[in-house]
Structures are given as C-alpha cells and as structure tokens.
N, C-alpha and C. Protein backbone atom coordinates (compact mmCIF):
# COMPACT_ATOMS: atom_id res chain seq x y z
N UNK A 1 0.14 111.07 -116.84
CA UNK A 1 0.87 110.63 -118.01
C UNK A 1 2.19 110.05 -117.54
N UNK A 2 2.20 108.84 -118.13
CA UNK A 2 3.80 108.07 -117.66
C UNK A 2 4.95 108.63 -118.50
N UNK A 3 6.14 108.98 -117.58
CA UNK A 3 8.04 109.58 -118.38
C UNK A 3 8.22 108.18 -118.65
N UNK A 4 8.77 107.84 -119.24
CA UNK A 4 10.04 106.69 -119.20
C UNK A 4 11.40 107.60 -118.43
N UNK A 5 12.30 106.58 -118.28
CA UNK A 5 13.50 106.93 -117.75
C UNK A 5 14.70 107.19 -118.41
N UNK A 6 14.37 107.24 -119.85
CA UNK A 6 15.88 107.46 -120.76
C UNK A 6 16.03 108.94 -120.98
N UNK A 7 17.28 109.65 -120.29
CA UNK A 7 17.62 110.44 -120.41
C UNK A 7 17.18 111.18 -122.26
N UNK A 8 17.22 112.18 -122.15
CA UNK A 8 16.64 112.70 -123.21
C UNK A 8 16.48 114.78 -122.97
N UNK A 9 17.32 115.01 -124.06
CA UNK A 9 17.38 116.80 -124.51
C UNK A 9 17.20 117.06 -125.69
N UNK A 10 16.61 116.30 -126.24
CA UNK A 10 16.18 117.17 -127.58
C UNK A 10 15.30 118.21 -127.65
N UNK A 11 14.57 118.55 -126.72
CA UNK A 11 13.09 119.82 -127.25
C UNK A 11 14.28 121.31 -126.81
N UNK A 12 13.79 121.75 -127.87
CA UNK A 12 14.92 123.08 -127.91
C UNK A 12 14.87 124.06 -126.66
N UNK A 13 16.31 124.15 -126.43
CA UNK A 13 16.32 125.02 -125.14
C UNK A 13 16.45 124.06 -124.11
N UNK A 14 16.35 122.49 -123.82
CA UNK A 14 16.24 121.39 -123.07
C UNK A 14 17.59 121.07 -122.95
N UNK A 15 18.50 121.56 -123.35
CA UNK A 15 19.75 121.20 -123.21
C UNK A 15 21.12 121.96 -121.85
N UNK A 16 20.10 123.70 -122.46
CA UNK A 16 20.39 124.75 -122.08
C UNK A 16 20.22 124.72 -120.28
N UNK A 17 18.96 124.50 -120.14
CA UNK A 17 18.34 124.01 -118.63
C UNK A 17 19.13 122.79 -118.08
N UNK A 18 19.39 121.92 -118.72
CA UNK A 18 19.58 120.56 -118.14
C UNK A 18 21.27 120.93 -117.40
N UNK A 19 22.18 121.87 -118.95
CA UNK A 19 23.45 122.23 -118.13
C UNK A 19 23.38 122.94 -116.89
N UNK A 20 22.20 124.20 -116.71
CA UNK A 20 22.87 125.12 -115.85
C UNK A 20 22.42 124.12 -114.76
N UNK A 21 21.03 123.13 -114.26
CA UNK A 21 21.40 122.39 -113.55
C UNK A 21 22.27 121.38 -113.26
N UNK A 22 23.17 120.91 -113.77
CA UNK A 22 23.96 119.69 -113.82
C UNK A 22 25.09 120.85 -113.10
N UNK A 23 24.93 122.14 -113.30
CA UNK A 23 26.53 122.81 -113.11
C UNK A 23 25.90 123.45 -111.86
N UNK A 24 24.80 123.70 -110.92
CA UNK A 24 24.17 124.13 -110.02
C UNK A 24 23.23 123.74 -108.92
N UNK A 25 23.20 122.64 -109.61
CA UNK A 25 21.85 121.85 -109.00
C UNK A 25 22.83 120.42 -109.15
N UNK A 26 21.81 119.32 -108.66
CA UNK A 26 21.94 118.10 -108.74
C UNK A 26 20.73 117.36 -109.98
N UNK A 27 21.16 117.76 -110.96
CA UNK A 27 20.01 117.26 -112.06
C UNK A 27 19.66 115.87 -112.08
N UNK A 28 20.68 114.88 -112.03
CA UNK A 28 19.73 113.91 -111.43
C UNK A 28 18.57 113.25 -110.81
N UNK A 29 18.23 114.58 -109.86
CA UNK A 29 17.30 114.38 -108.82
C UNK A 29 16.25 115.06 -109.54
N UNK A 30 16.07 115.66 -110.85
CA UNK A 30 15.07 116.51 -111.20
C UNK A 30 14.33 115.67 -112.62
N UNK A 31 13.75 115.15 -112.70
CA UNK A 31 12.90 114.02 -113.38
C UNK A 31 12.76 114.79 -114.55
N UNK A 32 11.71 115.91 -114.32
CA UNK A 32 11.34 117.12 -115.44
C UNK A 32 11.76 117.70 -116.16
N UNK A 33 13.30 117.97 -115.85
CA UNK A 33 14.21 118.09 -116.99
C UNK A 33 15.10 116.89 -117.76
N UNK A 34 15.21 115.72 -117.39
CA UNK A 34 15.58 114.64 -117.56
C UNK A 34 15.11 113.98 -118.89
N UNK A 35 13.70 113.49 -118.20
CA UNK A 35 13.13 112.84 -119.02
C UNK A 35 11.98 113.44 -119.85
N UNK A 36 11.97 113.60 -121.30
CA UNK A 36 11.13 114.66 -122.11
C UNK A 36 10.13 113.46 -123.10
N UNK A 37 9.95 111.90 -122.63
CA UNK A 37 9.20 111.16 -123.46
C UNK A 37 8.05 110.77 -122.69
N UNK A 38 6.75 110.95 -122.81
CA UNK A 38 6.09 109.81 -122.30
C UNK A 38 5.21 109.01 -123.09
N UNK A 39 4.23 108.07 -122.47
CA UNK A 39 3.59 107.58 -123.07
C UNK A 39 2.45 108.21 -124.13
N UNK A 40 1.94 107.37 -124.95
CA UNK A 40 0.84 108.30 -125.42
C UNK A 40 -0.58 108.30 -124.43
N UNK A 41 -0.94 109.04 -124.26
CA UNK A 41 -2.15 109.42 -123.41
C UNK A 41 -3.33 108.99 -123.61
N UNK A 42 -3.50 107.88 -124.63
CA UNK A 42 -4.60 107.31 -124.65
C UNK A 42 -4.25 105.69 -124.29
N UNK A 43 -2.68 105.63 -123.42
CA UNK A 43 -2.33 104.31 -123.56
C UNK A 43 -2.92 103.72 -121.84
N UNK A 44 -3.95 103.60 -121.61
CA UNK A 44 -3.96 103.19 -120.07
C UNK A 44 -3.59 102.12 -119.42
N UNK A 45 -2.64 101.22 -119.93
CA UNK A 45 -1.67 100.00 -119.71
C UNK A 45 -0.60 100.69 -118.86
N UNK A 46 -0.31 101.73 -119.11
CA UNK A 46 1.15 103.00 -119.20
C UNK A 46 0.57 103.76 -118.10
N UNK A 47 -0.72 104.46 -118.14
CA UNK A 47 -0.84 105.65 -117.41
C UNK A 47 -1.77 105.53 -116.50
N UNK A 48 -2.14 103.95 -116.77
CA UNK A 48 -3.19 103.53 -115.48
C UNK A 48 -4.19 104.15 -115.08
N UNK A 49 -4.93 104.98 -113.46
CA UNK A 49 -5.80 105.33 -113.22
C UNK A 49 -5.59 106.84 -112.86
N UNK A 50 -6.32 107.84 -112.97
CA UNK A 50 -6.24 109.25 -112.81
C UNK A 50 -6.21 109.37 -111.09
N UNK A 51 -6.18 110.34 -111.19
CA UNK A 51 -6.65 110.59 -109.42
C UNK A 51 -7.53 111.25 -109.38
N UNK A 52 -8.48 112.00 -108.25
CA UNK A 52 -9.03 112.93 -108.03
C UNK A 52 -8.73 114.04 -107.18
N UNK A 53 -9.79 115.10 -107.36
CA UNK A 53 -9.78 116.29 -106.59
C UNK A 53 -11.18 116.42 -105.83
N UNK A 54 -10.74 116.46 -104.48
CA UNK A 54 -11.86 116.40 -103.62
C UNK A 54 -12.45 117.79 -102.86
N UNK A 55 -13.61 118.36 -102.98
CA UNK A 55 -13.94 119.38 -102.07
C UNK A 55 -14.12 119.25 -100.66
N UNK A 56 -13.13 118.95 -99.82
CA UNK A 56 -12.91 118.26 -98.62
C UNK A 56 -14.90 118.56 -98.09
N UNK A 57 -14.76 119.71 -97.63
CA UNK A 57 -15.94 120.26 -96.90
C UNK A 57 -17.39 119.23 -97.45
N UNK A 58 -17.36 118.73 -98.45
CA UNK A 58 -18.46 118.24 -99.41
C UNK A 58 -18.46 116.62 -98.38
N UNK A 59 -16.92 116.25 -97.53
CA UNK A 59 -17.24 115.01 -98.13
C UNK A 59 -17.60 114.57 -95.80
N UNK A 60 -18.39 113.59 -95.76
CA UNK A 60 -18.90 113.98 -94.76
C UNK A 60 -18.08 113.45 -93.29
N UNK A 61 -18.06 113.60 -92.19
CA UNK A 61 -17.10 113.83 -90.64
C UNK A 61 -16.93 112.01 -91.07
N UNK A 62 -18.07 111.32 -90.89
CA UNK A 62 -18.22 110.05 -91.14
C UNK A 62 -17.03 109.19 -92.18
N UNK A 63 -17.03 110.17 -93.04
CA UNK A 63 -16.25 109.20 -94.10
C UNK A 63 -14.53 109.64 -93.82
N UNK A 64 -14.56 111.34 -93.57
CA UNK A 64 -13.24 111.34 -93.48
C UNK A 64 -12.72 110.51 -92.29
N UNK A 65 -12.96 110.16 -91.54
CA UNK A 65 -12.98 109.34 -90.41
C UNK A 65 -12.20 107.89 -90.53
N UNK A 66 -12.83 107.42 -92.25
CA UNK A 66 -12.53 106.23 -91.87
C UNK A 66 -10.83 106.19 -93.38
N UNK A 67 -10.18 104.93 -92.96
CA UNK A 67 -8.69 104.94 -93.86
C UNK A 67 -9.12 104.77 -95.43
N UNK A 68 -8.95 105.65 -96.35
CA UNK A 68 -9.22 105.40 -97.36
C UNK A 68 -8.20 103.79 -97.63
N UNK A 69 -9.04 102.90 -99.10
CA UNK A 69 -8.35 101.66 -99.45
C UNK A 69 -7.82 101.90 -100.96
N UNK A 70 -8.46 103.16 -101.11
CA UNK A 70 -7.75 103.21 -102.81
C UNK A 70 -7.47 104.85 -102.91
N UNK A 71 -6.63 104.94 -103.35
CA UNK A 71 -5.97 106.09 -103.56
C UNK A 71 -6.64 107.26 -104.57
N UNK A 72 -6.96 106.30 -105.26
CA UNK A 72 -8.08 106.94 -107.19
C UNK A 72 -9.47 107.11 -106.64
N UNK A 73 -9.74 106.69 -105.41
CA UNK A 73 -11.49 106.86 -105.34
C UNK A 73 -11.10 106.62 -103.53
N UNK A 74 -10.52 107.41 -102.85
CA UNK A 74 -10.61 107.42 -101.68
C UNK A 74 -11.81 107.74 -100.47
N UNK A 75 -12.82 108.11 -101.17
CA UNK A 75 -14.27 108.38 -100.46
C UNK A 75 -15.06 107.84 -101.38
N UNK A 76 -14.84 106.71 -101.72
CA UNK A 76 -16.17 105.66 -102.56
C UNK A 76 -16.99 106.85 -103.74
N UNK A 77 -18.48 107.25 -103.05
CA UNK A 77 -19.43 107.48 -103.57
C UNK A 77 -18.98 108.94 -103.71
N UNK A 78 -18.58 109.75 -103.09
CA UNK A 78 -18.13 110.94 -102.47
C UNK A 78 -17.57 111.28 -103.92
N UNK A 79 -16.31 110.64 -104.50
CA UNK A 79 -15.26 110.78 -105.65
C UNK A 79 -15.94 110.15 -106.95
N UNK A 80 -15.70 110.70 -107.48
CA UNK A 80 -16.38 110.63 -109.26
C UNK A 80 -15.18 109.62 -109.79
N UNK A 81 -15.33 108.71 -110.17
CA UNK A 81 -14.68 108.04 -111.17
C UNK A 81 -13.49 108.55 -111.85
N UNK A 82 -12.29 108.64 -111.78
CA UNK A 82 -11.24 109.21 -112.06
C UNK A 82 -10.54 108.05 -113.23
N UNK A 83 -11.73 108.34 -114.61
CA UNK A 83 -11.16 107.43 -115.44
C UNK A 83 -11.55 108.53 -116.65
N UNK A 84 -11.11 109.71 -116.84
CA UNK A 84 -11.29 110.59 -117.81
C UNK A 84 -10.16 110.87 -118.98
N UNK A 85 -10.58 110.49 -119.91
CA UNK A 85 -9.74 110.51 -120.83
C UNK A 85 -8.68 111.94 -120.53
N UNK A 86 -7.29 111.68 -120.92
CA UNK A 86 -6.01 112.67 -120.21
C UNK A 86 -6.57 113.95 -121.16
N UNK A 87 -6.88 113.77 -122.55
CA UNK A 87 -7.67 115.12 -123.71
C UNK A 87 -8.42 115.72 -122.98
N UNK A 88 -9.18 115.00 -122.22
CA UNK A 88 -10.71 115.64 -121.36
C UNK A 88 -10.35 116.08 -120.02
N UNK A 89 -8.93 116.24 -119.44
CA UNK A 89 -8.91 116.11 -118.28
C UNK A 89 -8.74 117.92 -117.88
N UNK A 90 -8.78 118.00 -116.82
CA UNK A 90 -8.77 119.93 -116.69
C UNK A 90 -7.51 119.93 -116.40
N UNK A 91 -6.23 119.29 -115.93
CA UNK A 91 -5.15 119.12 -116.01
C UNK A 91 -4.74 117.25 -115.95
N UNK A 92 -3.32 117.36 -115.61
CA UNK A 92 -2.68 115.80 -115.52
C UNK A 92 -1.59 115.99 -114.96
N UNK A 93 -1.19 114.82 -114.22
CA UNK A 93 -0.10 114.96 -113.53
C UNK A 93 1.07 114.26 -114.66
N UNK A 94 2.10 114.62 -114.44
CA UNK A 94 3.28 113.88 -114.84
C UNK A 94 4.01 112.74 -114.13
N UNK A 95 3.75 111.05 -114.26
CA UNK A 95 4.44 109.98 -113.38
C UNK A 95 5.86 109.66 -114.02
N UNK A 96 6.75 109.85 -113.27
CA UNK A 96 8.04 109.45 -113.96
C UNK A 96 8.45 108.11 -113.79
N UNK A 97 9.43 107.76 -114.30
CA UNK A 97 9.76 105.93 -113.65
C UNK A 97 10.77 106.39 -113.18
N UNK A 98 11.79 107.15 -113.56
CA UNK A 98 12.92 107.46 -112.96
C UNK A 98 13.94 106.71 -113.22
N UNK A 99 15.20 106.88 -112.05
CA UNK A 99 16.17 106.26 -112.35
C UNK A 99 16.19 104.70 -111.68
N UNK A 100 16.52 103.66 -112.09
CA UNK A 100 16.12 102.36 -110.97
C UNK A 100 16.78 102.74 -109.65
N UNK A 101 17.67 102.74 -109.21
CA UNK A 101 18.06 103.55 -108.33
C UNK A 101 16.40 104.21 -107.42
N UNK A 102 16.18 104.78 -108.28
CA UNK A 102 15.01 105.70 -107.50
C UNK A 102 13.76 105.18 -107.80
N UNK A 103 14.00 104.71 -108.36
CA UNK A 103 12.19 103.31 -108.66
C UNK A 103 12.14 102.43 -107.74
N UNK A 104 13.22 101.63 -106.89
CA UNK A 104 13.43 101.14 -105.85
C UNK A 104 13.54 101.48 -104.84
N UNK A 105 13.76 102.32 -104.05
CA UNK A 105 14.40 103.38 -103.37
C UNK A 105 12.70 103.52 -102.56
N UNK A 106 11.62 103.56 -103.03
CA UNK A 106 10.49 103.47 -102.43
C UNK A 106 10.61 102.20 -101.37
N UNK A 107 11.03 101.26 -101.66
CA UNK A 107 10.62 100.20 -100.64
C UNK A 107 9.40 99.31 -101.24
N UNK A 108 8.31 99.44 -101.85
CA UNK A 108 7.63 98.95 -102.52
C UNK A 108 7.71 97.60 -103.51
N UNK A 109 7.03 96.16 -102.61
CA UNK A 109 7.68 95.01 -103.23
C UNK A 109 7.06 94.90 -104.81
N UNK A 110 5.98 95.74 -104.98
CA UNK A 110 5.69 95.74 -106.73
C UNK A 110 6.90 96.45 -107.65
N UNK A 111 7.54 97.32 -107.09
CA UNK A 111 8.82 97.83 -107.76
C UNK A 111 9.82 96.88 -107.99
N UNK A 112 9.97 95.63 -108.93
CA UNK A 112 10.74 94.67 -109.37
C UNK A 112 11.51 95.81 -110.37
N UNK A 113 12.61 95.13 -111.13
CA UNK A 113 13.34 95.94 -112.18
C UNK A 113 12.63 95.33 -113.62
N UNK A 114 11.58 94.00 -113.37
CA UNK A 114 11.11 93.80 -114.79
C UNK A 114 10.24 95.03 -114.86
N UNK A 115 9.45 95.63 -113.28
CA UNK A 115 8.35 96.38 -113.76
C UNK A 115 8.94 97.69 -113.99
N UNK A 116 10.18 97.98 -113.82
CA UNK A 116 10.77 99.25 -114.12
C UNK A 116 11.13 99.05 -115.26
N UNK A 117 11.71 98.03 -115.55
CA UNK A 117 11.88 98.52 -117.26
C UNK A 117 10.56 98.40 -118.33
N UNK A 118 9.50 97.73 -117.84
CA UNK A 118 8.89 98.12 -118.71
C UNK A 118 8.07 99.67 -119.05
N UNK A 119 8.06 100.43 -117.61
CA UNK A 119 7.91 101.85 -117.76
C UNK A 119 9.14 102.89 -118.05
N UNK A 120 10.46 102.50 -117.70
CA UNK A 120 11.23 103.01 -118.20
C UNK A 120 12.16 103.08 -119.63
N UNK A 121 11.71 102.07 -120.63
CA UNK A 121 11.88 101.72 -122.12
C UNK A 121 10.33 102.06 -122.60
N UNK A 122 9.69 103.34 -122.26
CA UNK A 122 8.68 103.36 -122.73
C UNK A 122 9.03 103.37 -124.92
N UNK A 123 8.30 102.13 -125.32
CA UNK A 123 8.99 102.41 -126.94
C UNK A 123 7.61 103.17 -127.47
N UNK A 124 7.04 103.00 -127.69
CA UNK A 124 5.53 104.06 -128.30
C UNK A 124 5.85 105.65 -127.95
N UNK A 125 6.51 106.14 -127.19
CA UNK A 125 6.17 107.78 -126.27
C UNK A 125 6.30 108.33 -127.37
N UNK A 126 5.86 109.36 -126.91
CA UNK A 126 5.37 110.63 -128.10
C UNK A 126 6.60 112.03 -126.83
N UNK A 127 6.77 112.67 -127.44
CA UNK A 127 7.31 113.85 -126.91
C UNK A 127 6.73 115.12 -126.32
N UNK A 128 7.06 115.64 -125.05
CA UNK A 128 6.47 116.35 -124.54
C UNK A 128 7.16 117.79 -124.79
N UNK A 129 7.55 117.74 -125.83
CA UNK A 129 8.43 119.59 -126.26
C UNK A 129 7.65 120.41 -126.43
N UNK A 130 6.28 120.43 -126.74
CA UNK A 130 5.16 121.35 -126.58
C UNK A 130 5.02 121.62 -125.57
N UNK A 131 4.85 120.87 -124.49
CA UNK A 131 4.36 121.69 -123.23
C UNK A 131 5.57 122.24 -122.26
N UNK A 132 6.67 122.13 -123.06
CA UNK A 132 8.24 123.08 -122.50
C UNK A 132 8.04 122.91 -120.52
N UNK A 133 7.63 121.40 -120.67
CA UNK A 133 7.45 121.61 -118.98
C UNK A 133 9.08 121.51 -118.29
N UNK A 134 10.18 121.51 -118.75
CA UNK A 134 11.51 121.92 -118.20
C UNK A 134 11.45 123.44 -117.84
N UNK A 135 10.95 124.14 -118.73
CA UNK A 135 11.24 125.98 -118.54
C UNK A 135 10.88 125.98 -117.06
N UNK A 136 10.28 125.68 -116.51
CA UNK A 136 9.71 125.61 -115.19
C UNK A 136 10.90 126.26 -113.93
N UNK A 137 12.36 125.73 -114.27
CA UNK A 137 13.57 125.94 -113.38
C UNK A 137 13.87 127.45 -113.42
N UNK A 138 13.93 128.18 -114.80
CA UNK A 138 14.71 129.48 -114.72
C UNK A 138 13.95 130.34 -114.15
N UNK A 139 12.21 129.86 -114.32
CA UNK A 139 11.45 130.96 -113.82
C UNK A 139 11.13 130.47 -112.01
N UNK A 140 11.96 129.50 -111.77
CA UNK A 140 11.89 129.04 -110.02
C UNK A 140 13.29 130.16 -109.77
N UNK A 141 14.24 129.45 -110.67
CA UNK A 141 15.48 130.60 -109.91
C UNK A 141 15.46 131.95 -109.95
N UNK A 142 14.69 132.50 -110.69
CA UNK A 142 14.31 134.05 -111.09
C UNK A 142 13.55 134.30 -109.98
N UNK A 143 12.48 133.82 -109.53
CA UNK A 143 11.67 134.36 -108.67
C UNK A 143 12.48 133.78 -106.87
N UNK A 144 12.76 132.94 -106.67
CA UNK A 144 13.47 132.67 -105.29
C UNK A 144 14.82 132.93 -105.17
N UNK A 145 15.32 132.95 -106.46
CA UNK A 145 17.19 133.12 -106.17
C UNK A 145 17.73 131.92 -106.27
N UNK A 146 18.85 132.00 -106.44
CA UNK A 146 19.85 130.34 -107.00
C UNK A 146 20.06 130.23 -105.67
N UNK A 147 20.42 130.48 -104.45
CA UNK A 147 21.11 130.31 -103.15
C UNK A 147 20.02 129.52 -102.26
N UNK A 148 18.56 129.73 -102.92
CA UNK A 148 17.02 129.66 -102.29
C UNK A 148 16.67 127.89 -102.91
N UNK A 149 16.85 128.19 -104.42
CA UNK A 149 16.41 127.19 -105.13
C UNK A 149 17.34 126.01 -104.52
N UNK A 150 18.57 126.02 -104.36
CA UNK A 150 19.25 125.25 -104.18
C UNK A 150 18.86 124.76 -103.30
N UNK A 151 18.51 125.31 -101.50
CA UNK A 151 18.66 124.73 -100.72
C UNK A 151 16.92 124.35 -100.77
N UNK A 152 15.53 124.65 -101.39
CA UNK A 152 14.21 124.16 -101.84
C UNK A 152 14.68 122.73 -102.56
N UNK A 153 15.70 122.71 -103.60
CA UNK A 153 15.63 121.44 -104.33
C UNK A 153 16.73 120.71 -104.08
N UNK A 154 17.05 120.70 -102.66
CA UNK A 154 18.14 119.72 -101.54
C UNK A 154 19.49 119.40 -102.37
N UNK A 155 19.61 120.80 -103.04
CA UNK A 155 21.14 120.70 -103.81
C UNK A 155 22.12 121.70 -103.09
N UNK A 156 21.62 122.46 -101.86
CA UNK A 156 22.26 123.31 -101.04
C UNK A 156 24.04 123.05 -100.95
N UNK A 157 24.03 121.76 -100.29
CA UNK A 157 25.35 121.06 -100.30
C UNK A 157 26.19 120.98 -100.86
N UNK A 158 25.97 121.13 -102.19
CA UNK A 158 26.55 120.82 -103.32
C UNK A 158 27.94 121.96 -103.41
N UNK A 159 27.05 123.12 -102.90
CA UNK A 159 28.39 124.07 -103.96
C UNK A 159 28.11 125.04 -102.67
C-alpha cells in the first residue's frame, strides 16, 4: 500500500507518539509515524505490484543460481503471481514516498520530483487510523529501552 508524504497526526494518540519522537528520536527519519494517508488499496496505478514470499528450499540449486530480473516474480515459474488483491492478501507491506530529500537520496534515475509528487500528493488516500500502525514505537521502547531504541533507529547521536 502506497503513504503519500504529507505530514499528517490526526488518528488519535498520533500526535502523542510523533512528540515523544521528535523530543527523542529523529522523527523525520520514521515514515510510520509521519505519514498516516495512503492510497486506496484497490488503486494499482498507486500500489503497483505485490511481492512475494518464497519457500527458499522449494525453489531449485539451478534457479537460485541464476540473477533474478524482476523483483515481484524473481524465480519465474517457482513464484505465484503476486497480483492479489491487498483485501485478499495474508498481509501488505507499507511503501512510503517520503520526504523528496529521501525519494532521491536512492540514486535511482526513475526518482524525478514529477514522480515524487505524484506519490507524495496522494489526493484519493483513505486513512490508516485503524490499523494504529504508529503504536508500534512505545511498545519498541518498552521492550529494548530508550538508550537501545535510539541507537537501533540511528538517533543515538542525537542526545
């Protein structure tokens, strides 16, 4: 599922997270609390091609052998079609566009700023406040420690 890049705290409690990182962390660098819009999930202009999950052992000496050419079907016959509706899917990843800054920052000559803004002004998105995927931070610093998290999410420096 595609973020756009416009900052955004409205899903409740999204505000709460976003400070204690901005005052602890480097929130910037954290997409997931940032950006709370994406596309709608039946838009595949937006969210393009799925990926897969491969049972390595399944797939044979022969093929791992050779350089996969596509990323979505990297063992041809081996990989099932990774065009499953996101409703039907057993999970989904989250693609952010980010900040241009960091949409560029790949090196990648398809990363123009026309093609960033058109994923980062996503205007259709629907909101992701149901799936509270920000809460994700308090229960990282709860279980590793703020001194841990920091230096895991390369904000060590900071403070």
């Amino acid at each position: 599922v595609r973020f756009g890049a416009l900052d955004n705290f409205h899903c409740p409690g999204s505000e709460e997270v976003a400070s204690f990182a901005r005052t602890h962390l480097h929130l910037e660098r954290l997409s997931t609390l940032r950006y709370q819009k994406h596309a709608r999930k039946d838009d595949f202009s937006k969210n393009r091609f799925g990926k897969v999950f491969m049972e390595i052992s399944e797939i044979s000496k022969e093929a791992l052998t050779t350089v996969p050419n596509n990323i979505h079907r990297p063992f041809g016959d081996a990989c099932i079609r990774p065009i499953t509706p996101v409703s039907e899917a057993p999970f989904y990843l989250m693609h952010y566009a980010g900040s241009w800054e960091r949409f560029q920052g790949k090196g990648d000559a398809r990363r123009g700023y026309e093609a960033w803004k058109k994923l980062a002004y996503i205007k259709d998105s629907t909101s992701c406040c149901y799936q509270q995927s920000y809460h994700w931070l308090s229960r990282f610093v709860n279980q590793v420690g703020l001194e841990r998290a920091k230096y895991l999410l390369g904000s060590a420096e900071q403070h």
